[in-house]
C-alpha atoms as a PDB file:
ATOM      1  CA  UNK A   1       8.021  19.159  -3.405  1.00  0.00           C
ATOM      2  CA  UNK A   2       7.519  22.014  -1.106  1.00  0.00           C
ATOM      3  CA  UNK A   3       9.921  21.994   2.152  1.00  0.00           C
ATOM      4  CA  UNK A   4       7.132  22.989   4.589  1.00  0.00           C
ATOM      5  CA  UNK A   5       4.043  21.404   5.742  1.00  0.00           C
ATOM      6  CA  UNK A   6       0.967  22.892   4.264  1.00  0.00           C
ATOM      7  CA  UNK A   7      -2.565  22.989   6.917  1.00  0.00           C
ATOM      8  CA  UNK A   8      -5.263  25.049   6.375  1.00  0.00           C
ATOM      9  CA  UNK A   9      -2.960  27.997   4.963  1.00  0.00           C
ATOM     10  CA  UNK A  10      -0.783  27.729   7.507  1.00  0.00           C
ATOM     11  CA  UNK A  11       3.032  26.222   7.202  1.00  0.00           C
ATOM     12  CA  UNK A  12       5.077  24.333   9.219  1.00  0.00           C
ATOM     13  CA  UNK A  13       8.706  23.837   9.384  1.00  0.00           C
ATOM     14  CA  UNK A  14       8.270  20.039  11.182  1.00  0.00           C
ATOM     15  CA  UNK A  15       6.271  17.355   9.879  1.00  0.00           C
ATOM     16  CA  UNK A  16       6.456  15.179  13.142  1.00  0.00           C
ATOM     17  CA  UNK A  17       3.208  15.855  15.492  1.00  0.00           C
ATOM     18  CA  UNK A  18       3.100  14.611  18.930  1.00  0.00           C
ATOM     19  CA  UNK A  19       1.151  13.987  21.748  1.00  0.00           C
ATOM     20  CA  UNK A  20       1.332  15.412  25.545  1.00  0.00           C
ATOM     21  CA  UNK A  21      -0.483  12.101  27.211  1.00  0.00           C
ATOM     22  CA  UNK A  22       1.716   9.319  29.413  1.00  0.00           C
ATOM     23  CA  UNK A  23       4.843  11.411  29.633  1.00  0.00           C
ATOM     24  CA  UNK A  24       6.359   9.901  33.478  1.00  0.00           C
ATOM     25  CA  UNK A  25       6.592  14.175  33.943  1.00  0.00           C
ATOM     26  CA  UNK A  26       5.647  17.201  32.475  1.00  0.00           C
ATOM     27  CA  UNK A  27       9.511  18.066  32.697  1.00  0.00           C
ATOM     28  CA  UNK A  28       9.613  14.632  30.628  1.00  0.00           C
ATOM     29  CA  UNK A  29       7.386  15.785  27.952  1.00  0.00           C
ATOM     30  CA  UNK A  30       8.628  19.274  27.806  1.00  0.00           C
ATOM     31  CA  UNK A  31      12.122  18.319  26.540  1.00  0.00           C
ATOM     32  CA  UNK A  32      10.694  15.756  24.308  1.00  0.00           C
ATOM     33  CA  UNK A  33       8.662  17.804  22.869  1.00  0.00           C
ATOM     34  CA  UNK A  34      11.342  20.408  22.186  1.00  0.00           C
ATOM     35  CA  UNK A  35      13.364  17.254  20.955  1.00  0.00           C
ATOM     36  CA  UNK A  36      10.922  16.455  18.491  1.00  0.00           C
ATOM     37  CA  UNK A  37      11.088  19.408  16.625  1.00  0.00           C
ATOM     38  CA  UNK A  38       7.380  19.123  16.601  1.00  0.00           C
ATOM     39  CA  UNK A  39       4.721  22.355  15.687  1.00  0.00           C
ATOM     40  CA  UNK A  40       1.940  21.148  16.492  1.00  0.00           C
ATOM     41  CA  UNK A  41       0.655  19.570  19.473  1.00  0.00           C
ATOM     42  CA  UNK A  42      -2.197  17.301  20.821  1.00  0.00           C
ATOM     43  CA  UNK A  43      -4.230  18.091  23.882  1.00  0.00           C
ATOM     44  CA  UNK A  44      -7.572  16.140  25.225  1.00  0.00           C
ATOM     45  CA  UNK A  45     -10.360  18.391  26.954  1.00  0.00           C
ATOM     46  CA  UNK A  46     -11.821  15.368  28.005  1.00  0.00           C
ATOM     47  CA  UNK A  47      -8.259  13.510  29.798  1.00  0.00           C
ATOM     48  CA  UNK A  48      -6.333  16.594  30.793  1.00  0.00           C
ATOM     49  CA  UNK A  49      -8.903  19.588  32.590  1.00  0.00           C
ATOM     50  CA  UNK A  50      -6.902  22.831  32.331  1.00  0.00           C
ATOM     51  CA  UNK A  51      -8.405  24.177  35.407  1.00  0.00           C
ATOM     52  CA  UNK A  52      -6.640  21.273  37.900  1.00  0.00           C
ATOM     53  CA  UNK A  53      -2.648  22.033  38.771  1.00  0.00           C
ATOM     54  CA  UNK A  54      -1.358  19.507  35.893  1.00  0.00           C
ATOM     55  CA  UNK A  55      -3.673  20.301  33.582  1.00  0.00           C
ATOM     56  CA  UNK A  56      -2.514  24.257  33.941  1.00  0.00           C
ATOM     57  CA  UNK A  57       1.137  23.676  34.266  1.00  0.00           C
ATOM     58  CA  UNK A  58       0.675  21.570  30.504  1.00  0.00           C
ATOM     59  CA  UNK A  59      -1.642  24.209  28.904  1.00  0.00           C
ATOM     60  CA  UNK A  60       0.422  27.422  30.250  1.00  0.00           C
ATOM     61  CA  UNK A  61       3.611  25.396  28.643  1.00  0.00           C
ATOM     62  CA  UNK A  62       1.495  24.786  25.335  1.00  0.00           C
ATOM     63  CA  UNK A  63       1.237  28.585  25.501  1.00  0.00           C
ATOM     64  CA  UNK A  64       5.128  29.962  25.824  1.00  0.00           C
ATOM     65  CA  UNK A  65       6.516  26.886  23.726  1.00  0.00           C
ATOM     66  CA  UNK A  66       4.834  28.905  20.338  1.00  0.00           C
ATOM     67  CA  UNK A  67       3.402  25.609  19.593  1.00  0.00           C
ATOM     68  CA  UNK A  68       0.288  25.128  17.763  1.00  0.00           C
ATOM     69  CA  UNK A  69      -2.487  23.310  19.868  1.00  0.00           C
ATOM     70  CA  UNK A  70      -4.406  20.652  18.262  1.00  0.00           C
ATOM     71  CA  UNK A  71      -7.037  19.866  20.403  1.00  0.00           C
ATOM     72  CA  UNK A  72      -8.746  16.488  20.005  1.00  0.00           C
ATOM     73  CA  UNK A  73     -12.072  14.932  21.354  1.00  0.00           C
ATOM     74  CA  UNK A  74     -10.465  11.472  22.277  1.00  0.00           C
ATOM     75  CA  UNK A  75     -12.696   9.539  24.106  1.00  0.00           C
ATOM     76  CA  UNK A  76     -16.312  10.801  22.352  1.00  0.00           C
ATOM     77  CA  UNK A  77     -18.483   7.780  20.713  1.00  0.00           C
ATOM     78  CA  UNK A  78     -21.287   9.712  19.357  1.00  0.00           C
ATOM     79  CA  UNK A  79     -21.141  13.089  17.165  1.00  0.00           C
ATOM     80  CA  UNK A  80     -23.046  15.819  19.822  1.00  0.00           C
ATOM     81  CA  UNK A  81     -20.665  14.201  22.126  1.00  0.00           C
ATOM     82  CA  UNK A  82     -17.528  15.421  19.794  1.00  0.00           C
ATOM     83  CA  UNK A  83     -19.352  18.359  19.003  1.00  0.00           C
ATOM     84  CA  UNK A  84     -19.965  19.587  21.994  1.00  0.00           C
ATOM     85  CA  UNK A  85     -16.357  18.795  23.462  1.00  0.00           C
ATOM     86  CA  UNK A  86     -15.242  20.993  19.949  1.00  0.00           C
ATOM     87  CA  UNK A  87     -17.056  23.634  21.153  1.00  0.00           C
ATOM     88  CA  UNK A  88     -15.794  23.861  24.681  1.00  0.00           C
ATOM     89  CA  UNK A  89     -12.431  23.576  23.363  1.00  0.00           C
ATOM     90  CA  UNK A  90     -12.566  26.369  21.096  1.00  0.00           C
ATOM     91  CA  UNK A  91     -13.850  28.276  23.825  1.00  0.00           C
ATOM     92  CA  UNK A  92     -11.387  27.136  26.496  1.00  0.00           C
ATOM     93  CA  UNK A  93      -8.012  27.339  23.866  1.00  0.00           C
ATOM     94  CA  UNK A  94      -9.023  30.264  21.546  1.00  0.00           C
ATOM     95  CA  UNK A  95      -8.742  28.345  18.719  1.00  0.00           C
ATOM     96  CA  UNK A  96     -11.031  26.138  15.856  1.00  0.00           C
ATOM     97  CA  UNK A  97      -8.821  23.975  14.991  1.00  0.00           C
ATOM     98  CA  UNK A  98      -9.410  20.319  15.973  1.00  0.00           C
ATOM     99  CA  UNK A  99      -8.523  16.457  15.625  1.00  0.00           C
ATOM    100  CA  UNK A 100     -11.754  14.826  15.628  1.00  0.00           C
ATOM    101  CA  UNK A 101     -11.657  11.632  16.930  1.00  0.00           C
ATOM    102  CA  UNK A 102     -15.544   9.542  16.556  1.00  0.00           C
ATOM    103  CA  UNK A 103     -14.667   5.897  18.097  1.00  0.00           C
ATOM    104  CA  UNK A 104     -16.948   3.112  17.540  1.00  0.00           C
ATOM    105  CA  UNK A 105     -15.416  -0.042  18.833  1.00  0.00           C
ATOM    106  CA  UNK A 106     -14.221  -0.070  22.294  1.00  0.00           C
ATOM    107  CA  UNK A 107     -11.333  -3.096  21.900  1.00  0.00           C
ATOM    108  CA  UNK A 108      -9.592  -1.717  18.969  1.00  0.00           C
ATOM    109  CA  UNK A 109     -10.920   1.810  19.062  1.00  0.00           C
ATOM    110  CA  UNK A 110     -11.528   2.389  15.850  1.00  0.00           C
ATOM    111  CA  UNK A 111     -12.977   5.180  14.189  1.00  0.00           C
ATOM    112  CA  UNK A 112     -16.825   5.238  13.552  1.00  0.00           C
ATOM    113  CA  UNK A 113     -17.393   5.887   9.598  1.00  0.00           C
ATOM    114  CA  UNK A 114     -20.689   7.000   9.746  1.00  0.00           C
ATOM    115  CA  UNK A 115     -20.794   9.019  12.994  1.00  0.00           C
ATOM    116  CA  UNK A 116     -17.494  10.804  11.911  1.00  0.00           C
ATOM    117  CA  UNK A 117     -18.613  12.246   8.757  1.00  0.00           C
ATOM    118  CA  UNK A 118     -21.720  13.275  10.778  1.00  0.00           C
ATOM    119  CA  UNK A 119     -19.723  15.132  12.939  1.00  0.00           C
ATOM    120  CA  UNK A 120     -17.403  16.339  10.555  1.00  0.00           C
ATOM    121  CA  UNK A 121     -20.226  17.706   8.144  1.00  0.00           C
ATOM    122  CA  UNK A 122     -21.547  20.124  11.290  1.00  0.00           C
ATOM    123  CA  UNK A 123     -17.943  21.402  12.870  1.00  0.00           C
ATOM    124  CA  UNK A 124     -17.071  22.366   9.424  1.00  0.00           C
ATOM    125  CA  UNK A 125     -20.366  24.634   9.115  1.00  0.00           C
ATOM    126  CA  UNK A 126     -19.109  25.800  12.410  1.00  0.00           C
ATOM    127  CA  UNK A 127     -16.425  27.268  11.398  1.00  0.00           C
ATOM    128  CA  UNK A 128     -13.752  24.540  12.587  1.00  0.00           C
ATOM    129  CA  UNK A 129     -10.692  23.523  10.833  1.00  0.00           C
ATOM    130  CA  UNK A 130     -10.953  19.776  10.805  1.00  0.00           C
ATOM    131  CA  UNK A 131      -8.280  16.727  10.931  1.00  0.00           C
ATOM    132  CA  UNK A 132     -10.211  13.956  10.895  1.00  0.00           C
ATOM    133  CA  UNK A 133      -8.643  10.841  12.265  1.00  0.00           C
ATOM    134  CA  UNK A 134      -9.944   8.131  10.696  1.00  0.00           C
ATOM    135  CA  UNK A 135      -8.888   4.425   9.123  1.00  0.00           C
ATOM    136  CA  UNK A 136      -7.335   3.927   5.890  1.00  0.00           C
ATOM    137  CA  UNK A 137     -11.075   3.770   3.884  1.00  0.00           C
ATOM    138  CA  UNK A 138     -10.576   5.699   0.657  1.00  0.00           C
ATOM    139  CA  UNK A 139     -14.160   6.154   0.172  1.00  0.00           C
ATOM    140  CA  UNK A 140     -14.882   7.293   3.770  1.00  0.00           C
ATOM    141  CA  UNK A 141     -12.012   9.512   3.255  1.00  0.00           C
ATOM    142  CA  UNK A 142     -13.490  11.175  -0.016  1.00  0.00           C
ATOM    143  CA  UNK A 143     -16.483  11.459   2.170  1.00  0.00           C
ATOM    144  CA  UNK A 144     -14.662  13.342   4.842  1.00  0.00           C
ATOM    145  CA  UNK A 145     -12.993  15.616   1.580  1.00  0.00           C
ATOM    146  CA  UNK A 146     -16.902  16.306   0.300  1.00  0.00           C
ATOM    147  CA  UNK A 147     -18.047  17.811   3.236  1.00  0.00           C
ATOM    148  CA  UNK A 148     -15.266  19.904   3.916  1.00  0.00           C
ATOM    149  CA  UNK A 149     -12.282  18.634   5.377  1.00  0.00           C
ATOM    150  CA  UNK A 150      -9.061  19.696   4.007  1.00  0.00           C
ATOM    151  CA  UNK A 151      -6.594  17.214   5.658  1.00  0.00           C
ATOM    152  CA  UNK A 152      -7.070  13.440   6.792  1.00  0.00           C
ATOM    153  CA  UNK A 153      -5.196  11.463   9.303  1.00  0.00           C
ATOM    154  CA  UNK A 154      -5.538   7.875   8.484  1.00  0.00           C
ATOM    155  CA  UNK A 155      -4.406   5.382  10.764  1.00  0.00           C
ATOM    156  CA  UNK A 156      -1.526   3.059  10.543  1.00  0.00           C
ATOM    157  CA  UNK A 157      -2.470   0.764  12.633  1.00  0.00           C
ATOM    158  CA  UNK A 158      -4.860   0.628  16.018  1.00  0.00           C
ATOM    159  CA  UNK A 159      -4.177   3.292  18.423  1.00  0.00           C
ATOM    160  CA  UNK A 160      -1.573   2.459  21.138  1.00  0.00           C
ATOM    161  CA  UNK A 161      -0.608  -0.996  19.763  1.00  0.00           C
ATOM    162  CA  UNK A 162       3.214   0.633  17.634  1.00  0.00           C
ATOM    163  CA  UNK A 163       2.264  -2.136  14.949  1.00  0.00           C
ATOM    164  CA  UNK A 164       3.182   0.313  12.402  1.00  0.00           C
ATOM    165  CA  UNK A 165       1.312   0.146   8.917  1.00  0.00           C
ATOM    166  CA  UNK A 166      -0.732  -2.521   8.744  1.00  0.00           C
ATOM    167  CA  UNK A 167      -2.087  -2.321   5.214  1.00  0.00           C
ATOM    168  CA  UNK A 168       0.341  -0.406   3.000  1.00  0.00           C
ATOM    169  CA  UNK A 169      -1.794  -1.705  -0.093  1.00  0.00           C
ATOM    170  CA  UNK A 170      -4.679   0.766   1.177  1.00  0.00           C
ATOM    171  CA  UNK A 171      -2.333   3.274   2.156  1.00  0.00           C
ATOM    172  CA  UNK A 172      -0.262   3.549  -0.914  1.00  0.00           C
ATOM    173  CA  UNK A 173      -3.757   3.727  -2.720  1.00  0.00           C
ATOM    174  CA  UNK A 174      -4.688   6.529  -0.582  1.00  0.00           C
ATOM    175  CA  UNK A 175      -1.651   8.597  -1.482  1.00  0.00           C
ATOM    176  CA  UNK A 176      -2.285   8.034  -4.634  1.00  0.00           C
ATOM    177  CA  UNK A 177      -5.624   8.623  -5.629  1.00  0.00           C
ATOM    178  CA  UNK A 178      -5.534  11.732  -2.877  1.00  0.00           C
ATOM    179  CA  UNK A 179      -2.449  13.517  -4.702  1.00  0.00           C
ATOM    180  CA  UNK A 180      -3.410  16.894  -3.321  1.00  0.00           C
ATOM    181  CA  UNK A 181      -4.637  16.334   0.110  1.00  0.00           C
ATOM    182  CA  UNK A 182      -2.370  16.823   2.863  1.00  0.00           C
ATOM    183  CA  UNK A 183      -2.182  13.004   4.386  1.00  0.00           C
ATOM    184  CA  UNK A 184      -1.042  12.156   7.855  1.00  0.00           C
ATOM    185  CA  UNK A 185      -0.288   9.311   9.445  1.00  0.00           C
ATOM    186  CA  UNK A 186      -2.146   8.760  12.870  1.00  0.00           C
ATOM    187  CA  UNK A 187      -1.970   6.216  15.271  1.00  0.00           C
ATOM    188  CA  UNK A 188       0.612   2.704  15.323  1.00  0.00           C
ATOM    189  CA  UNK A 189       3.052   3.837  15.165  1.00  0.00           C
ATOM    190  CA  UNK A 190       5.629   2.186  17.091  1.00  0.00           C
ATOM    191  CA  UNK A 191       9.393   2.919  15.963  1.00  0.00           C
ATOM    192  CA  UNK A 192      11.636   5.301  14.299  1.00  0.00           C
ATOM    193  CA  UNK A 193      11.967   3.169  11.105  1.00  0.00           C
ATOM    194  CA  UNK A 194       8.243   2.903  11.208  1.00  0.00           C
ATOM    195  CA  UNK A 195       7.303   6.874  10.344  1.00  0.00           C
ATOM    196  CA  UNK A 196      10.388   6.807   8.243  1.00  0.00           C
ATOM    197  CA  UNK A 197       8.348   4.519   5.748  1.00  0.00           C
ATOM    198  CA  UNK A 198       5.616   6.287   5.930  1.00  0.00           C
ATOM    199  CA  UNK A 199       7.261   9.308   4.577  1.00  0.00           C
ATOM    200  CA  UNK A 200       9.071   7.727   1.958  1.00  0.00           C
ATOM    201  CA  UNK A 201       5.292   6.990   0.933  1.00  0.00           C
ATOM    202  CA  UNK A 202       4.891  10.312   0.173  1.00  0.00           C
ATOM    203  CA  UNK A 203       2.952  10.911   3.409  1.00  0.00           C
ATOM    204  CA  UNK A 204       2.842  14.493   4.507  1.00  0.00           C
ATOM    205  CA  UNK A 205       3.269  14.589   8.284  1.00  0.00           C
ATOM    206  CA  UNK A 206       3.147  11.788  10.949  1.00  0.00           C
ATOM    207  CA  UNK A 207       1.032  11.643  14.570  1.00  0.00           C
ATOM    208  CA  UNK A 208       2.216  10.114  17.378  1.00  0.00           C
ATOM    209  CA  UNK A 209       2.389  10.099  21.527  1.00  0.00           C
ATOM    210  CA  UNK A 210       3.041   6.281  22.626  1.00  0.00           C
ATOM    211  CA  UNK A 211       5.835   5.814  20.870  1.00  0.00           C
ATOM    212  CA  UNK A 212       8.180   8.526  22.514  1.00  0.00           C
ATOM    213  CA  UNK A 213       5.848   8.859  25.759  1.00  0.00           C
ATOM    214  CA  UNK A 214       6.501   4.828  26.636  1.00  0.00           C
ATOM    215  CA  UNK A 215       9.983   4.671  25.821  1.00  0.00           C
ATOM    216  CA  UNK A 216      12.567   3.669  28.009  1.00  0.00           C
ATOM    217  CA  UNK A 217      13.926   7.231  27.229  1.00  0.00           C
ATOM    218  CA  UNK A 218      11.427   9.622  25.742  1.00  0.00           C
ATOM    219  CA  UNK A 219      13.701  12.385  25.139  1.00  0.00           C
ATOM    220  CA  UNK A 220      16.170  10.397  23.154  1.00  0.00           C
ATOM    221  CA  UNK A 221      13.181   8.479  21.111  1.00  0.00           C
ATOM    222  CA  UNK A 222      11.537  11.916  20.376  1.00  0.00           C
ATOM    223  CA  UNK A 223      14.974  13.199  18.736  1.00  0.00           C
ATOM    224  CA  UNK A 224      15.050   9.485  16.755  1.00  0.00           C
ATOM    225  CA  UNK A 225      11.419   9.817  15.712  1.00  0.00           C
ATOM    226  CA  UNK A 226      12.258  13.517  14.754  1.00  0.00           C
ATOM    227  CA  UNK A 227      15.603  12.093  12.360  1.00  0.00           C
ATOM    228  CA  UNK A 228      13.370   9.173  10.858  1.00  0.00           C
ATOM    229  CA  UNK A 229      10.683  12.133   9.900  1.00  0.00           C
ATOM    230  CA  UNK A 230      13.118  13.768   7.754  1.00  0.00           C
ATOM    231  CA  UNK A 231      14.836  10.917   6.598  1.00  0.00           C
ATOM    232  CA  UNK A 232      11.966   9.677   4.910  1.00  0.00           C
ATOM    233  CA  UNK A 233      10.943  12.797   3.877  1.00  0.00           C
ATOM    234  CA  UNK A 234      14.398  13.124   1.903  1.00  0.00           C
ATOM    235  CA  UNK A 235      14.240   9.692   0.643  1.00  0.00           C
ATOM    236  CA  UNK A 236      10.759  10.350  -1.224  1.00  0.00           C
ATOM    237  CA  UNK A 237      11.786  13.512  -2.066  1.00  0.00           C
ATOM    238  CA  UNK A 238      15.132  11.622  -3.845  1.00  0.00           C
ATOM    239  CA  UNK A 239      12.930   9.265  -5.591  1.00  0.00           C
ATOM    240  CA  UNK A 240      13.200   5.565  -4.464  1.00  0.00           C
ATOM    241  CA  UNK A 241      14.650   2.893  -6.985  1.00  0.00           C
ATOM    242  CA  UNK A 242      11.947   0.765  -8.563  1.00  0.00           C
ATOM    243  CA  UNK A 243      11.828  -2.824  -7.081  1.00  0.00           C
ATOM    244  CA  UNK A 244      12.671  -5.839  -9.161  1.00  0.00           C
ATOM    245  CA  UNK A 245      11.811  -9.687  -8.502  1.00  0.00           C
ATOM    246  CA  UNK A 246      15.541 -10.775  -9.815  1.00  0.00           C
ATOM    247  CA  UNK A 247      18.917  -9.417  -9.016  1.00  0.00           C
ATOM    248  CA  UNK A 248      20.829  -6.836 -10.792  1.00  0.00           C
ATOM    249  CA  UNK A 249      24.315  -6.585 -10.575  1.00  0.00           C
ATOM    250  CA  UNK A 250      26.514  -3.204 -10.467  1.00  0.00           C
ATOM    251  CA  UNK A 251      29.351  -4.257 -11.601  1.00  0.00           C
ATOM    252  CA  UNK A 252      30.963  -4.567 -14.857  1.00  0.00           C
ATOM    253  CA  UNK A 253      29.797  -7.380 -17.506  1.00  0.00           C
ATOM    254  CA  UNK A 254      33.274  -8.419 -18.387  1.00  0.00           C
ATOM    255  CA  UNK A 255      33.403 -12.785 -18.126  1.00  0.00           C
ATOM    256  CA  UNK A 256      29.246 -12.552 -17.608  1.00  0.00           C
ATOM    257  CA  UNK A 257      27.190 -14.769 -20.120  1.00  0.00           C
ATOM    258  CA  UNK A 258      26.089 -13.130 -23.530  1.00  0.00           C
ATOM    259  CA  UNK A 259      22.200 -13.622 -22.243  1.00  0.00           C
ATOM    260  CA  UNK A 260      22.737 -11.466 -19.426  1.00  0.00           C
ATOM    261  CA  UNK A 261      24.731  -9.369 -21.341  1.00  0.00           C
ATOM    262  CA  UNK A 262      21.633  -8.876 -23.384  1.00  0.00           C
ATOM    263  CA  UNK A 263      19.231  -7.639 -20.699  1.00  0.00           C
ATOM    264  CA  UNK A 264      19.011  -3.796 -20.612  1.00  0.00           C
ATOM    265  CA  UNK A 265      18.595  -4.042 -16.859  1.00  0.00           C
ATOM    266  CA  UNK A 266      22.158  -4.911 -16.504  1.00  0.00           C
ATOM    267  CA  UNK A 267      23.707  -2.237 -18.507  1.00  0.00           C
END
């Protein structure tokens, strides 16, 4: 398994991404980003106008902390709507690459299928470097793969609500029917333990910003979030025992009945 995170020919040292929304302070987010260990970094055109006081003090940080900026179109229901924000955010940050966000339901905010791969299909022919965030659908993901995209950011769970991974059965067969697409986690997650499992998944990098940005202390969750990351990472990396439905004891046979004896899973 390689040590660094692979995007678009570019590698990374962290595999925890964060968000600069809700901090109480820019001083707040500042050290937990630095905390996090994070590379790469999430910025909205849409919520956070460089050209106003806040907006400038965030995006001139963004600029000396070497980070790389991952603007997103957050908030955009249609496709000319997140293609149009993509292209004033390339112009604004210098850069093409982008989190493309597509919503289609209001109450749980959840990515529109159809409008996303739209969207997707024409920033890519652009000339933009594309991480779709998008639900845990393998077929709209091998949608997303056909017309262009080289990395996918399925959710965990709704955006906001830190339920964590909601349905593992549909992540799991993501991973592994996607064995060479660089997979992140985005959105719900909640705690520490929660990106840990993703990782040990086999998950390539995990999203957040709620989770450290609406804790009681944001610097201290960012530096848990950024121990789970490689945690997990290690564990998959180490290979996880197999489950089994009965128990297996580690000790010695000596006194246990021949029948158990017997059963190879107790040598």
């Amino acid at each position: 398994m390689s040590a660094k995170l692979e995007l678009y020919g570019e590698r990374f040292d962290s595999r925890l991404l964060v968000g600069t929304a809700l901090y109480p302070s820019p001083a707040i987010m500042r050290e937990s980003v630095r905390e996090s260990g994070a590379e790469i970094i999430t910025l909205s055109l849409r919520r956070q106008n460089p050209e106003q006081q806040q907006g400038k003090m965030l995006w001139d940080y963004i600029r000396e902390s070497g980070c790389r900026l991952l603007p997103n179109t957050a908030g955009c229901k249609t496709p000319r709507e997140a293609i149009a924000l993509a292209e004033m955010s390339r112009e604004i940050f210098r850069t093409n690459w982008l989190k493309l966000e597509v919503v289609g339901d209001d109450y749980n905010l959840q990515p529109d299928p159809y409008g996303l791969v739209e969207a997707a299909r024409e920033l890519v022919e652009r000339g933009f470097k594309v991480l779709p965030y998008c639900t845990d659908d393998l077929l709209v993901c091998r949608k997303l793969l056909d017309v262009g995209c080289e990395v996918l950011m399925p959710w965990g769970a709704p955006i906001g609500t830190g339920l964590g991974l909601l349905n593992r059965y549909n992540l799991r067969t993501l991973r592994e029917r996607l064995p060479d697409t660089p997979l992140i986690i985005d959105a719900g997650i909640g705690a520490p333990s929660q990106a840990a499992e993703a990782m040990e998944m086999g998950y390539d990098a995990v999203l957040l910003n709620t989770a450290i940005a609406r804790a009681q202390e944001p610097v201290q969750m960012a530096r848990a979030f950024r121990l789970a990351i490689e945690s997990g990472r290690s564990a998959h990396a180490a290979g996880l025992m197999l489950q089994r439905q009965t128990a297996s004891p580690s000790t010695p046979t000596l006194d246990m009945p021949f029948w158990q004896q017997s059963d190879p899973a107790t040598q």
